[in-house]
PDB file of N, CA and C in Angstrom:
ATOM      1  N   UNK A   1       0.816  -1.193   0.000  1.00  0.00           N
ATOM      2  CA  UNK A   1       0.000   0.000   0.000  1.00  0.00           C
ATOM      3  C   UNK A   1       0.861   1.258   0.000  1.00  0.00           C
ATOM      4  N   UNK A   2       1.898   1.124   0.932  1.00  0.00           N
ATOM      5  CA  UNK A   2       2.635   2.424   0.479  1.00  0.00           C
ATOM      6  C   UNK A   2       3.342   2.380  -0.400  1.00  0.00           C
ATOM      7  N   UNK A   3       3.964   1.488  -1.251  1.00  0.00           N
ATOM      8  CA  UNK A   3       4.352   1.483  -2.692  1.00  0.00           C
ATOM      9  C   UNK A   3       3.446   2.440  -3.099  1.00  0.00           C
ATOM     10  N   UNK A   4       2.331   2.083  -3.512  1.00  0.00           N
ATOM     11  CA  UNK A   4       1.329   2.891  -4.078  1.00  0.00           C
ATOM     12  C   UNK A   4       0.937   4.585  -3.979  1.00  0.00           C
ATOM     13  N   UNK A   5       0.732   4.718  -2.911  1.00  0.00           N
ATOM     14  CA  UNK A   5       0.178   5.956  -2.788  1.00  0.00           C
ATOM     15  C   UNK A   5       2.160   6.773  -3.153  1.00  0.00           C
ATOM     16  N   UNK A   6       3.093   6.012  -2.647  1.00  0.00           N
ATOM     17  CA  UNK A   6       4.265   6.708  -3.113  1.00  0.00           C
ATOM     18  C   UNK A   6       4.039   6.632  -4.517  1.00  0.00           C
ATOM     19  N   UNK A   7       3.910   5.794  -5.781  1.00  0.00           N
ATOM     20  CA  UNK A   7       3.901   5.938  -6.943  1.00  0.00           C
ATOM     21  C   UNK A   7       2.992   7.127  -7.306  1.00  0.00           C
ATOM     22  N   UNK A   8       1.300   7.203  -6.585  1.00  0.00           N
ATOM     23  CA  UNK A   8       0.242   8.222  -7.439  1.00  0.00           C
ATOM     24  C   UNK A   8       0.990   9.280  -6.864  1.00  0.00           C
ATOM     25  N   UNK A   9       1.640   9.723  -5.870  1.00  0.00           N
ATOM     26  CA  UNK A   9       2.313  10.972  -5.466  1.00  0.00           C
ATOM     27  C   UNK A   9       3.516  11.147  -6.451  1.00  0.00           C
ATOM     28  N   UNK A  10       4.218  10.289  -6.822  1.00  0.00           N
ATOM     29  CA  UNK A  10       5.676  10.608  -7.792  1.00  0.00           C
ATOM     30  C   UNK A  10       4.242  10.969  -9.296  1.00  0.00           C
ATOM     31  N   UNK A  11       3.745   9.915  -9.650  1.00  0.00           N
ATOM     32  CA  UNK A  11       2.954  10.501 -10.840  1.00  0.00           C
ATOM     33  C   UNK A  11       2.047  11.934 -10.971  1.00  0.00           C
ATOM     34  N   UNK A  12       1.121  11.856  -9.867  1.00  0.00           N
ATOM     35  CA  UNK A  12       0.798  13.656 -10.204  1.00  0.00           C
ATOM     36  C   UNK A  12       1.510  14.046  -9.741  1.00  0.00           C
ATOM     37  N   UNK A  13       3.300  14.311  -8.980  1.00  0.00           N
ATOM     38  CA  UNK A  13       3.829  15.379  -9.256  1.00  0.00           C
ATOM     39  C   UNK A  13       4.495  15.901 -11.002  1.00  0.00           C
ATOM     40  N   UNK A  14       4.563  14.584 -11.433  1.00  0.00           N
ATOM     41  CA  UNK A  14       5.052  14.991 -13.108  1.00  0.00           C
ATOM     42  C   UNK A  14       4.167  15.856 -13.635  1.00  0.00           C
ATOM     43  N   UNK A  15       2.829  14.929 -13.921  1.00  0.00           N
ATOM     44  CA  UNK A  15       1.555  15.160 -14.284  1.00  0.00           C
ATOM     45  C   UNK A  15       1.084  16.581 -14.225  1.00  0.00           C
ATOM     46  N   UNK A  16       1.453  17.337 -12.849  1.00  0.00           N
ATOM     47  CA  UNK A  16       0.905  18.632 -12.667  1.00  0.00           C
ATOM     48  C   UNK A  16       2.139  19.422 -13.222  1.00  0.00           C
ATOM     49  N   UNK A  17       3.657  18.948 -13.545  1.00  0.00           N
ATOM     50  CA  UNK A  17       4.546  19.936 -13.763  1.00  0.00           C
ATOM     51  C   UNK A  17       4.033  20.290 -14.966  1.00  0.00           C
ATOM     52  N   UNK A  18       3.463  19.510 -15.955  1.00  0.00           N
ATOM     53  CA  UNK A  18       3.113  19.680 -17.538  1.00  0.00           C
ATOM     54  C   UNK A  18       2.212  21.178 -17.529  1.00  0.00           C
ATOM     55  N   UNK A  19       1.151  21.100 -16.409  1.00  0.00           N
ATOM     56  CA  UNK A  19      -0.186  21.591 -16.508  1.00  0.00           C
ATOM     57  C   UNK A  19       0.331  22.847 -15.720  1.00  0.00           C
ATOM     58  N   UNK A  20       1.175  23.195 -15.210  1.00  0.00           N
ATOM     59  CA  UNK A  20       2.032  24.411 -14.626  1.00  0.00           C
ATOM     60  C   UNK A  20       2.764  25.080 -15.716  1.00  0.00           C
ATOM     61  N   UNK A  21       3.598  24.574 -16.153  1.00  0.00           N
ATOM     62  CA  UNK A  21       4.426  24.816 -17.703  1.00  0.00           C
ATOM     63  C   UNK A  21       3.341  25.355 -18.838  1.00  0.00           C
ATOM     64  N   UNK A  22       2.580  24.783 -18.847  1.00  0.00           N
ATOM     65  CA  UNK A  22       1.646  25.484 -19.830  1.00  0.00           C
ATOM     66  C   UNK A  22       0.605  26.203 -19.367  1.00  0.00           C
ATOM     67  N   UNK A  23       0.667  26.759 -17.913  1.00  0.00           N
ATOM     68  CA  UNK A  23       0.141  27.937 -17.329  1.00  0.00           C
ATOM     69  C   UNK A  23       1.163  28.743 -17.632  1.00  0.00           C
ATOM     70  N   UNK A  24       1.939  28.562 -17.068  1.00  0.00           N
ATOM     71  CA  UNK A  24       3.165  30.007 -17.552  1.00  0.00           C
ATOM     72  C   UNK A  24       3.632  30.386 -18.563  1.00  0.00           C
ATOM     73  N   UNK A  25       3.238  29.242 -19.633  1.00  0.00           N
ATOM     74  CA  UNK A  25       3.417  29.858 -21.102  1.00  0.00           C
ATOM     75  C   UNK A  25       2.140  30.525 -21.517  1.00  0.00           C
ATOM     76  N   UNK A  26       1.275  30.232 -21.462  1.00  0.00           N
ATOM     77  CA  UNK A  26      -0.306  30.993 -22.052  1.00  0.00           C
ATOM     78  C   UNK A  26      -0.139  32.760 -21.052  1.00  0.00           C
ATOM     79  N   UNK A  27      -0.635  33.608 -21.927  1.00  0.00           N
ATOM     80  CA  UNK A  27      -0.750  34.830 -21.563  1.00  0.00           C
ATOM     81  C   UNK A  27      -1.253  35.427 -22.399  1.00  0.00           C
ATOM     82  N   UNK A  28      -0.583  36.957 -22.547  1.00  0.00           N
ATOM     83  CA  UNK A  28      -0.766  37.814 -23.579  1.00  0.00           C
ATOM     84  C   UNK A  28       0.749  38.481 -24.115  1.00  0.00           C
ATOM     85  N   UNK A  29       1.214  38.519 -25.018  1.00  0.00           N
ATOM     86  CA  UNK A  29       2.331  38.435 -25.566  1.00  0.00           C
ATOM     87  C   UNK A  29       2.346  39.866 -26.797  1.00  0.00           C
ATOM     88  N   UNK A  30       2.846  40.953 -26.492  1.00  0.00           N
ATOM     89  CA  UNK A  30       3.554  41.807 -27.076  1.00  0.00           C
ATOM     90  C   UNK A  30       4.223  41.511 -28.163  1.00  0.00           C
ATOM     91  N   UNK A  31       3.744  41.585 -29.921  1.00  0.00           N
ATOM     92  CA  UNK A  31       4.261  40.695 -30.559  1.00  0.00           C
ATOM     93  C   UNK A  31       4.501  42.261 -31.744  1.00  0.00           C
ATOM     94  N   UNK A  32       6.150  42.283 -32.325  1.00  0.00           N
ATOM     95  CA  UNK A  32       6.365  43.019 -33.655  1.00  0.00           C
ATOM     96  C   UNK A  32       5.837  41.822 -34.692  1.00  0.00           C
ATOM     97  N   UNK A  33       4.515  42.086 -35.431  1.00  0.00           N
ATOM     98  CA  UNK A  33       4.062  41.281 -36.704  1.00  0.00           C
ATOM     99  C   UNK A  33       5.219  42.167 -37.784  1.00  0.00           C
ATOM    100  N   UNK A  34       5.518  40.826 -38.786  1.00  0.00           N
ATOM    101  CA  UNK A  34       5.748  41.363 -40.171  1.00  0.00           C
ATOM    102  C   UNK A  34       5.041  39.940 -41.208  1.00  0.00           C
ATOM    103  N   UNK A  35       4.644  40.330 -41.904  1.00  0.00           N
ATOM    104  CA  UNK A  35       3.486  40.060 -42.696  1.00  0.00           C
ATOM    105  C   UNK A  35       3.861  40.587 -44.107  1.00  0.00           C
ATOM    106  N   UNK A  36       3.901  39.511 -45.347  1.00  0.00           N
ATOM    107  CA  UNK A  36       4.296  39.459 -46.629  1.00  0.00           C
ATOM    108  C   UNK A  36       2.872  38.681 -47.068  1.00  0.00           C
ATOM    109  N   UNK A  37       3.124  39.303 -48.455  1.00  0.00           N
ATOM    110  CA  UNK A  37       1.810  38.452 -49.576  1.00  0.00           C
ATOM    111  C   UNK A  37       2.364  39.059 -50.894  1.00  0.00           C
ATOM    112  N   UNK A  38       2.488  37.909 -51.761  1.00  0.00           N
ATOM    113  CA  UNK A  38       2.483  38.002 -52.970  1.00  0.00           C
ATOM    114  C   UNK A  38       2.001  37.360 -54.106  1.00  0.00           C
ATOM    115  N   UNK A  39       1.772  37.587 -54.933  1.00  0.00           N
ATOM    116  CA  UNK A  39       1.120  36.706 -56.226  1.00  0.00           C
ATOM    117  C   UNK A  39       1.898  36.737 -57.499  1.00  0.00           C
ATOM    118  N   UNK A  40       1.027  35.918 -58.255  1.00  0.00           N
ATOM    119  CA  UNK A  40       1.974  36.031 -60.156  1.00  0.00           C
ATOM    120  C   UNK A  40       1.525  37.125 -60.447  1.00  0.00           C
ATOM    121  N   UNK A  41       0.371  37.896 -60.304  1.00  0.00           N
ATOM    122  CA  UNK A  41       0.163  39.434 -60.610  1.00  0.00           C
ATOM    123  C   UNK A  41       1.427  40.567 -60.497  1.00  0.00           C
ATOM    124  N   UNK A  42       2.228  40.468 -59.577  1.00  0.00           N
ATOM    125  CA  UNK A  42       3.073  41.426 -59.245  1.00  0.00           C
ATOM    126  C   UNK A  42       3.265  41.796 -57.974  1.00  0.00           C
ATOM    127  N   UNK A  43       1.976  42.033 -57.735  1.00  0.00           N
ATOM    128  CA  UNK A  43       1.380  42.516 -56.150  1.00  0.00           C
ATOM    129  C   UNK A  43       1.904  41.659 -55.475  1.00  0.00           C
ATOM    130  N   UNK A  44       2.678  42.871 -54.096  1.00  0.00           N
ATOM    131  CA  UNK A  44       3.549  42.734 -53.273  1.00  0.00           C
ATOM    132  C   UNK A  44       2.893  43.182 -51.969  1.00  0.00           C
ATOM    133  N   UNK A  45       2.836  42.902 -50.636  1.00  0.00           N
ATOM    134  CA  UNK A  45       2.454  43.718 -50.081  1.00  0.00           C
ATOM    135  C   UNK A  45       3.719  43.560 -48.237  1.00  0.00           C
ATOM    136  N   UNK A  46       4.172  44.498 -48.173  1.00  0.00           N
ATOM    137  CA  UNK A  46       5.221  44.059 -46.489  1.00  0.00           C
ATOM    138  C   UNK A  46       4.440  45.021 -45.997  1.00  0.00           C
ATOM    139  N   UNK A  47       4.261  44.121 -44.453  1.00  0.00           N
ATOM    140  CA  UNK A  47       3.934  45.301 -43.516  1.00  0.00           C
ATOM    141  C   UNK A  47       3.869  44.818 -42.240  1.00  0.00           C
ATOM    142  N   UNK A  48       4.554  45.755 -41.478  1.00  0.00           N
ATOM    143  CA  UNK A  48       4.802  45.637 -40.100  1.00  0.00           C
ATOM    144  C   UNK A  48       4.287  46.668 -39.250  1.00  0.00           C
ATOM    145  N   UNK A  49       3.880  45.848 -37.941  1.00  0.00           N
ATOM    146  CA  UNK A  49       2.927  46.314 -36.883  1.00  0.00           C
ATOM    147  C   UNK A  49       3.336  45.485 -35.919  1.00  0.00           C
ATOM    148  N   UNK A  50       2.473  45.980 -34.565  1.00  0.00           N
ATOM    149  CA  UNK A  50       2.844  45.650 -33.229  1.00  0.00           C
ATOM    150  C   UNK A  50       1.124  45.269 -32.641  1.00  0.00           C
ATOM    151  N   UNK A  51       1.497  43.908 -32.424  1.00  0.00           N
ATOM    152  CA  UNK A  51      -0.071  43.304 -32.395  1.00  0.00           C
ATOM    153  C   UNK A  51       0.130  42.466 -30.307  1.00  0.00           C
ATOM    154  N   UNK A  52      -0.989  42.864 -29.699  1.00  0.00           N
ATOM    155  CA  UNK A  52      -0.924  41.743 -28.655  1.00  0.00           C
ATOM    156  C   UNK A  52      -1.809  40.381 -28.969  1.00  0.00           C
ATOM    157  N   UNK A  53      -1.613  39.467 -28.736  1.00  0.00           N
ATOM    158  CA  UNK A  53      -1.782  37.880 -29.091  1.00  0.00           C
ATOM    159  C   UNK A  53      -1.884  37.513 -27.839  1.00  0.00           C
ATOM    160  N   UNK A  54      -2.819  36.688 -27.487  1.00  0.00           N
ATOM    161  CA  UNK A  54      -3.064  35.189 -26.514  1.00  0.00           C
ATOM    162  C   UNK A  54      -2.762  33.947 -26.844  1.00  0.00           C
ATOM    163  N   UNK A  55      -2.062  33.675 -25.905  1.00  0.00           N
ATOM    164  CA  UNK A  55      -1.656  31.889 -26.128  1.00  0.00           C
ATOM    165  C   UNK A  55      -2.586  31.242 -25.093  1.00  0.00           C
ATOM    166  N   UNK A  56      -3.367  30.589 -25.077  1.00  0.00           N
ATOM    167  CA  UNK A  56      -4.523  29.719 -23.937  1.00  0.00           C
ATOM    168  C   UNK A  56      -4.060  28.794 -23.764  1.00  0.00           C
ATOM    169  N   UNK A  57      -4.183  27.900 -22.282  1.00  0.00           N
ATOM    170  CA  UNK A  57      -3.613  26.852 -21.466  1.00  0.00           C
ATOM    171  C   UNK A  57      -4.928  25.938 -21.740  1.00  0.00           C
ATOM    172  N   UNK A  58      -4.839  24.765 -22.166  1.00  0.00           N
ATOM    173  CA  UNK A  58      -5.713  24.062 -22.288  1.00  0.00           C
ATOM    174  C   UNK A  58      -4.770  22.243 -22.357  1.00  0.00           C
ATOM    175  N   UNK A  59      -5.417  22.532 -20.899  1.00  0.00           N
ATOM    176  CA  UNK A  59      -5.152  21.205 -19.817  1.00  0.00           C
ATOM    177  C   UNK A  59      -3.401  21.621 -19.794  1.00  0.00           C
ATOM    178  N   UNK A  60      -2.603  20.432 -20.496  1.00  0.00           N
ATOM    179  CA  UNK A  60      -0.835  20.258 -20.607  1.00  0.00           C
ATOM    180  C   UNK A  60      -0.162  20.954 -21.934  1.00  0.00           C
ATOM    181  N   UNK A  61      -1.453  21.613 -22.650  1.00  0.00           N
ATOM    182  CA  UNK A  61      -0.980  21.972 -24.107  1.00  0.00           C
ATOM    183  C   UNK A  61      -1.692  23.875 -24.162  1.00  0.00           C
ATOM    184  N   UNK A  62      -0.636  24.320 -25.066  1.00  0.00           N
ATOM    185  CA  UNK A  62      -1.220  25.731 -25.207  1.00  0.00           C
ATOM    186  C   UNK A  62      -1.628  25.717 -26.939  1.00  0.00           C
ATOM    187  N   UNK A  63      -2.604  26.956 -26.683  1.00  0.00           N
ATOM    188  CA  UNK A  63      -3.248  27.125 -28.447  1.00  0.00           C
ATOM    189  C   UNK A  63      -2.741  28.387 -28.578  1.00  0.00           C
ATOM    190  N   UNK A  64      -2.251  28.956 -29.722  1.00  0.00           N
ATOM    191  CA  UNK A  64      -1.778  30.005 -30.794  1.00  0.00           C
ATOM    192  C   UNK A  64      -2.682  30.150 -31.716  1.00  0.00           C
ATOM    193  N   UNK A  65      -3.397  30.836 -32.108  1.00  0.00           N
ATOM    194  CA  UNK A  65      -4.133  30.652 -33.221  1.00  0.00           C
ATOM    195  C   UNK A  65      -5.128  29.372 -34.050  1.00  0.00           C
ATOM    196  N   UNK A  66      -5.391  28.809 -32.995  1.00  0.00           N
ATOM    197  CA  UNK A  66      -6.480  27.110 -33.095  1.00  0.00           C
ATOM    198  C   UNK A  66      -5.372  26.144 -33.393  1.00  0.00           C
ATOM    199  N   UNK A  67      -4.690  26.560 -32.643  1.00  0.00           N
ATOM    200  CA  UNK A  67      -3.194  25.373 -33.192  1.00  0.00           C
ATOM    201  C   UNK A  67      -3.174  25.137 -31.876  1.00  0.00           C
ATOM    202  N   UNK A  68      -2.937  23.791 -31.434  1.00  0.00           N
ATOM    203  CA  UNK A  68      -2.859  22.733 -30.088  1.00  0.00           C
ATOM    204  C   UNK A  68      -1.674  22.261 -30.197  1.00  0.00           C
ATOM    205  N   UNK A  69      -0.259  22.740 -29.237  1.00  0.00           N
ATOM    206  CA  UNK A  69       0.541  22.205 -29.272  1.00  0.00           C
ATOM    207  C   UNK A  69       0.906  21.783 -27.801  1.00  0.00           C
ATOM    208  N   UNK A  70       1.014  20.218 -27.241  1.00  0.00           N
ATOM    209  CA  UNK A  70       1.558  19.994 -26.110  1.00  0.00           C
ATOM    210  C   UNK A  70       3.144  20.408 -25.784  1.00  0.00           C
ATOM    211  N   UNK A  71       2.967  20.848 -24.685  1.00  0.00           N
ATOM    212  CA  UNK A  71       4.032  21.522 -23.992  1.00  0.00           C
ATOM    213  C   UNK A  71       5.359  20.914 -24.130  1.00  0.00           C
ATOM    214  N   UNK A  72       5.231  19.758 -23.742  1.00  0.00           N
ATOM    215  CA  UNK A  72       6.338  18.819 -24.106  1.00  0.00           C
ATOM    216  C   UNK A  72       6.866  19.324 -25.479  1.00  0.00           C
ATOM    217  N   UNK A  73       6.343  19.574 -26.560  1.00  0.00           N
ATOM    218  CA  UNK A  73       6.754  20.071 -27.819  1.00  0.00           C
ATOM    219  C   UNK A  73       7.974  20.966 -27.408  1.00  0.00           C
ATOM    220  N   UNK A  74       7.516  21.721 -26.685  1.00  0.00           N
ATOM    221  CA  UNK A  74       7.992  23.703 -26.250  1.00  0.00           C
ATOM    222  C   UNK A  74       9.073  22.805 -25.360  1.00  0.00           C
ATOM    223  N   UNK A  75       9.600  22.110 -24.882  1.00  0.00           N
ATOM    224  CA  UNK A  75      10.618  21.765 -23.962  1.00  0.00           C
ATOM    225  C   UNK A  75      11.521  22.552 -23.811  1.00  0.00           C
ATOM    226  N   UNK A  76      12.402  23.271 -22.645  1.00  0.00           N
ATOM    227  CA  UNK A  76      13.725  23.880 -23.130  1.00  0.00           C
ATOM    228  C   UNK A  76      13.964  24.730 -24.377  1.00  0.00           C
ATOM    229  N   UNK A  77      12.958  25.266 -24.977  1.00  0.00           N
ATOM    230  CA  UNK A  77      12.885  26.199 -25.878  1.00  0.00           C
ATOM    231  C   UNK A  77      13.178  25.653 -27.314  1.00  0.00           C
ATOM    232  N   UNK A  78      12.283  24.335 -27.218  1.00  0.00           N
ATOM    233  CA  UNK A  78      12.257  23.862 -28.553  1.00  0.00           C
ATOM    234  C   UNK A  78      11.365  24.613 -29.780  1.00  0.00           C
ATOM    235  N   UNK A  79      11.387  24.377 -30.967  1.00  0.00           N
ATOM    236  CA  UNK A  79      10.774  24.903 -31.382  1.00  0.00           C
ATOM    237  C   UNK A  79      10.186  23.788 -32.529  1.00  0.00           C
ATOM    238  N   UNK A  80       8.520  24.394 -32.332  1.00  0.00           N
ATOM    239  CA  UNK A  80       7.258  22.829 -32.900  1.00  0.00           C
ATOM    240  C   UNK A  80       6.980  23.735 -33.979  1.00  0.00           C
ATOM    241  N   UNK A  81       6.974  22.257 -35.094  1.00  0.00           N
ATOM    242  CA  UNK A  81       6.356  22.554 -36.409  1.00  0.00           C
ATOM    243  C   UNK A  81       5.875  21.460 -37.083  1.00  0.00           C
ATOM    244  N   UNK A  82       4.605  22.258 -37.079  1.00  0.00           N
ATOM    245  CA  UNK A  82       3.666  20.971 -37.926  1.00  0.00           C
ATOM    246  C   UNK A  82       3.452  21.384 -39.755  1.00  0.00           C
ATOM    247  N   UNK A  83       3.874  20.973 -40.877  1.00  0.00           N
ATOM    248  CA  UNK A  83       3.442  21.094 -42.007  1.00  0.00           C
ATOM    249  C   UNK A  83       1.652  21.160 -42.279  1.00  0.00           C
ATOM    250  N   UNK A  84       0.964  21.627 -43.087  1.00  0.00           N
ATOM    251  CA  UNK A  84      -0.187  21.486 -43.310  1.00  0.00           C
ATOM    252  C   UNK A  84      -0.288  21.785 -44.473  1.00  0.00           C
ATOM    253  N   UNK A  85      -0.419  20.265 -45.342  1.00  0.00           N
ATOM    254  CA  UNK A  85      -0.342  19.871 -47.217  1.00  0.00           C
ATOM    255  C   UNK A  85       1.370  20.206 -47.405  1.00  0.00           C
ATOM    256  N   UNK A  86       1.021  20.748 -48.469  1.00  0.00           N
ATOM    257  CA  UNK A  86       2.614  20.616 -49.142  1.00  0.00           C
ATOM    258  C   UNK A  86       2.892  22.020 -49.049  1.00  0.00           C
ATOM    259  N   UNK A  87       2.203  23.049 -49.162  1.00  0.00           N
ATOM    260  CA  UNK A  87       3.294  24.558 -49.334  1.00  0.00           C
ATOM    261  C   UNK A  87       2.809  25.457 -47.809  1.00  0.00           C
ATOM    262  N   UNK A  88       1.888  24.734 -46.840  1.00  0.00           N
ATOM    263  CA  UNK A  88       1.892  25.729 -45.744  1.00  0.00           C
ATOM    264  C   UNK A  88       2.501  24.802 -44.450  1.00  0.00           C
ATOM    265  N   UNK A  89       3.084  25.679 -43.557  1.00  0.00           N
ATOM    266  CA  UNK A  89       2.661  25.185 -42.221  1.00  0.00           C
ATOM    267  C   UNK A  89       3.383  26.417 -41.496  1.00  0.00           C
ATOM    268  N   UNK A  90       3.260  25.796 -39.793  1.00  0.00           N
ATOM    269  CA  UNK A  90       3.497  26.620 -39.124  1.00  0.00           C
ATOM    270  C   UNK A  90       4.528  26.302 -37.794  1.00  0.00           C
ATOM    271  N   UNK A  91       5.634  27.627 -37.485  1.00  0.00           N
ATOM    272  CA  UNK A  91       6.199  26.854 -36.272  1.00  0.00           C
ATOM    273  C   UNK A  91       5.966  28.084 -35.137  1.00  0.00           C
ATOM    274  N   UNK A  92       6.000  27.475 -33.625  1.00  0.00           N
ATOM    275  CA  UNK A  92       6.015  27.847 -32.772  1.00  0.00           C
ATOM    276  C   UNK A  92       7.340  27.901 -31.855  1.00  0.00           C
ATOM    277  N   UNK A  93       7.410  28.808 -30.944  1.00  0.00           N
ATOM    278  CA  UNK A  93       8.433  28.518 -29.931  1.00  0.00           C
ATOM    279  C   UNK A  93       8.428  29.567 -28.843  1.00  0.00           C
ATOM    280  N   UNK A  94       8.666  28.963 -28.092  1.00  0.00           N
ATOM    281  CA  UNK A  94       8.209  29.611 -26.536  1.00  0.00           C
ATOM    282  C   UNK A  94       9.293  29.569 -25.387  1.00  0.00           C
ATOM    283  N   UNK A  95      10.181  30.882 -25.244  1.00  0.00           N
ATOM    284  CA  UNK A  95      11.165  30.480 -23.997  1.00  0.00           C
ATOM    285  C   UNK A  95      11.617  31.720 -23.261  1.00  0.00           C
ATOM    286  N   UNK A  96      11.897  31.557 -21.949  1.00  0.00           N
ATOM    287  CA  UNK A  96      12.155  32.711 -21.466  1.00  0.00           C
ATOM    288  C   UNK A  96      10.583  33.842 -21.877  1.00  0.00           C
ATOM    289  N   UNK A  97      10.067  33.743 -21.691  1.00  0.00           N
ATOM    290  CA  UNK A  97       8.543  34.453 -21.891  1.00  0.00           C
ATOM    291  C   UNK A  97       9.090  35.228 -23.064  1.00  0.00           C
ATOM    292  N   UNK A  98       9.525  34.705 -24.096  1.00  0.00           N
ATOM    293  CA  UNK A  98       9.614  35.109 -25.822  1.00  0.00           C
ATOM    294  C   UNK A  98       9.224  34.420 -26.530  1.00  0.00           C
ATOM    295  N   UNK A  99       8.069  35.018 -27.578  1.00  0.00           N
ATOM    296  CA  UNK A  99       7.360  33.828 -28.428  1.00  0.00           C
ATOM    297  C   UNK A  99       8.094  34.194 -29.563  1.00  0.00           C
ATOM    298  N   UNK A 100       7.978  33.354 -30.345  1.00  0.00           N
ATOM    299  CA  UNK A 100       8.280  33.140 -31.581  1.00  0.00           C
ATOM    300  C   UNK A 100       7.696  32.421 -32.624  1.00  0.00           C
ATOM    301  N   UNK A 101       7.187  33.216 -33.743  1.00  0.00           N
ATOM    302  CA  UNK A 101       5.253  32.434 -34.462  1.00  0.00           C
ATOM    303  C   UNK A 101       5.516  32.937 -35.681  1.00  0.00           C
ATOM    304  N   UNK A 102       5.686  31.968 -36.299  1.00  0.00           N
ATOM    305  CA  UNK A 102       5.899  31.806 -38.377  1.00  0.00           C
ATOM    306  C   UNK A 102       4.759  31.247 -38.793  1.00  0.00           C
ATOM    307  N   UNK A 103       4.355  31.618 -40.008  1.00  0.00           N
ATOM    308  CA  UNK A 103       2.926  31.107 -40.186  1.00  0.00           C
ATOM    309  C   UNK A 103       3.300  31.341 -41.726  1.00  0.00           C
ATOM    310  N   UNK A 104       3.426  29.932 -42.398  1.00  0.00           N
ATOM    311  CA  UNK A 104       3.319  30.411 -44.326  1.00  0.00           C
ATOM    312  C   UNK A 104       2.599  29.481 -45.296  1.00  0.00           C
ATOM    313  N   UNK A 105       1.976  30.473 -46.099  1.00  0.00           N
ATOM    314  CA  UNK A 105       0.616  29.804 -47.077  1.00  0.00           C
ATOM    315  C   UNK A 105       1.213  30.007 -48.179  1.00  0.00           C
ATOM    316  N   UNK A 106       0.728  29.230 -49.135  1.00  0.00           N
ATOM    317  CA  UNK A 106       1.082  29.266 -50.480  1.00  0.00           C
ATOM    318  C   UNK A 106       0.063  28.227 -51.630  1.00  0.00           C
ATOM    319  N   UNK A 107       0.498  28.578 -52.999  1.00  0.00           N
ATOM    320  CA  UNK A 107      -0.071  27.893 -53.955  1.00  0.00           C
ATOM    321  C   UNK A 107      -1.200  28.605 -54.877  1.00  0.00           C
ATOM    322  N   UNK A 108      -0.964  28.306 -56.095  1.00  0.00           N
ATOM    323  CA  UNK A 108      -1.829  28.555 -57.344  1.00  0.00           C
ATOM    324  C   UNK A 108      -1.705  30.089 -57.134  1.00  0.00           C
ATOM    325  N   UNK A 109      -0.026  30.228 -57.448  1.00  0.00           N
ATOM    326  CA  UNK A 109       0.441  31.264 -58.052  1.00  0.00           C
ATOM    327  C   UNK A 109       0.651  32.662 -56.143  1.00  0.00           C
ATOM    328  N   UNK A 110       0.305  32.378 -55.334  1.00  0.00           N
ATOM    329  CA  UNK A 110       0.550  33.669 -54.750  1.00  0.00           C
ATOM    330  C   UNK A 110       1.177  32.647 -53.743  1.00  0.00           C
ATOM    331  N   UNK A 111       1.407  33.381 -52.668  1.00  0.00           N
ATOM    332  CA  UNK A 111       1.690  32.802 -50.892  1.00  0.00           C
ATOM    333  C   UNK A 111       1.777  33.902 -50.006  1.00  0.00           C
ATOM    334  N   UNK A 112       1.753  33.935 -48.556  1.00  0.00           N
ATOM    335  CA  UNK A 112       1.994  34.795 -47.663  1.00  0.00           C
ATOM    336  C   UNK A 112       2.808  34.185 -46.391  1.00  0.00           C
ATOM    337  N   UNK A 113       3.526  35.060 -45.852  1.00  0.00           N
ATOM    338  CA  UNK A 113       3.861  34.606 -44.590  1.00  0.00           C
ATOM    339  C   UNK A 113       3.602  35.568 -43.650  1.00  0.00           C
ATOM    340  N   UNK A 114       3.534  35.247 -41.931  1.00  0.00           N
ATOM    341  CA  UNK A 114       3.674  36.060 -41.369  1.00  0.00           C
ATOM    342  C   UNK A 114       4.327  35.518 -40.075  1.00  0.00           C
ATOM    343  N   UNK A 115       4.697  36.467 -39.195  1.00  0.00           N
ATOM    344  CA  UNK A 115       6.030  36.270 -38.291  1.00  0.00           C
ATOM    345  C   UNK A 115       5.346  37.132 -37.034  1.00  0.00           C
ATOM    346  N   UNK A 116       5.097  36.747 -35.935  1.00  0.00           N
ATOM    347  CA  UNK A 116       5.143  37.044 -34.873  1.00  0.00           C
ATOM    348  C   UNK A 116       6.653  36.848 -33.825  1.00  0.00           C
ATOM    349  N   UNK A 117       7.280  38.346 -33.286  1.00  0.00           N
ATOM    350  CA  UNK A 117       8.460  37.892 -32.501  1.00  0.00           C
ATOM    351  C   UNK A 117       7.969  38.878 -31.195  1.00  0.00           C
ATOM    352  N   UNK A 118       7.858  38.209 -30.080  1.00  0.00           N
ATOM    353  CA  UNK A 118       7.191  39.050 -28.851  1.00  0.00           C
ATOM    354  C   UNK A 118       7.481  38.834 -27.726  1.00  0.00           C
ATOM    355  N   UNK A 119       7.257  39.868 -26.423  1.00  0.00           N
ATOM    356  CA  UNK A 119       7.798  39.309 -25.180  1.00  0.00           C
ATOM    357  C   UNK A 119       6.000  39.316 -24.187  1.00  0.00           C
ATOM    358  N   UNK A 120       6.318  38.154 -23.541  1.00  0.00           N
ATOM    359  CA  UNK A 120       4.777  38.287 -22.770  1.00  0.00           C
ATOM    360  C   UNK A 120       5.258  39.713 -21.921  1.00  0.00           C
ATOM    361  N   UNK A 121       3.608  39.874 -21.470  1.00  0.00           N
ATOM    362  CA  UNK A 121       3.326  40.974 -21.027  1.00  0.00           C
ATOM    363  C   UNK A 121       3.508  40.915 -19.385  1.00  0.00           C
TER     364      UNK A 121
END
């Protein structure tokens, strides 16, 4: 019996470090946007601005923009990237309360990217 209750005590202490870690990453984050779009037309467009952004804690994983990435991803200031099809995807990275958020689309002739670099608030 005390095997036990020592094991569920070693397990939710891991368990809750996850769900702590991705409390302290979710906030509101002070972000310089720069933002590109172009096409086969010609049309070009750069432009930079200063946007605040929320990252939400949901359970062991935080969301960016309807993007669900578990924390474990973010380890030690890793940085997560998921492809989506062949010419977009997106990466994240989170350290020292500095985000870091690439986001690029493309196909049938145009694409855009955009870049979030920010310090939480």
């Amino acid at each position: 019996m005390k095997k036990f209750i020592f094991a569920l005590i070693i397990g939710l202490t891991f368990l809750s470090c996850d769900k702590y870690k991705a409390k302290r990453l979710s906030g509101i984050y002070t972000c310089t946007v720069n933002y590109h779009y172009s096409d086969m037309t010609g049309l070009t467009i750069d432009t930079l601005y200063t946007e605040d952004i929320e990252v939400k804690q949901d359970y062991d994983s935080i969301v960016i923009f309807n993007n669900k990435v578990h924390v474990d991803e973010l380890r030690n200031g890793a940085t997560f990237q998921e492809n989506i099809g062949a010419s977009s995807h997106y990466k994240i990275k989170i350290d020292k309360d500095e985000l870091y958020y690439f986001s690029t689309n493309g196909g049938l002739g145009g694409s855009s990217s955009i870049e979030y670099i920010g310090k939480k608030k």
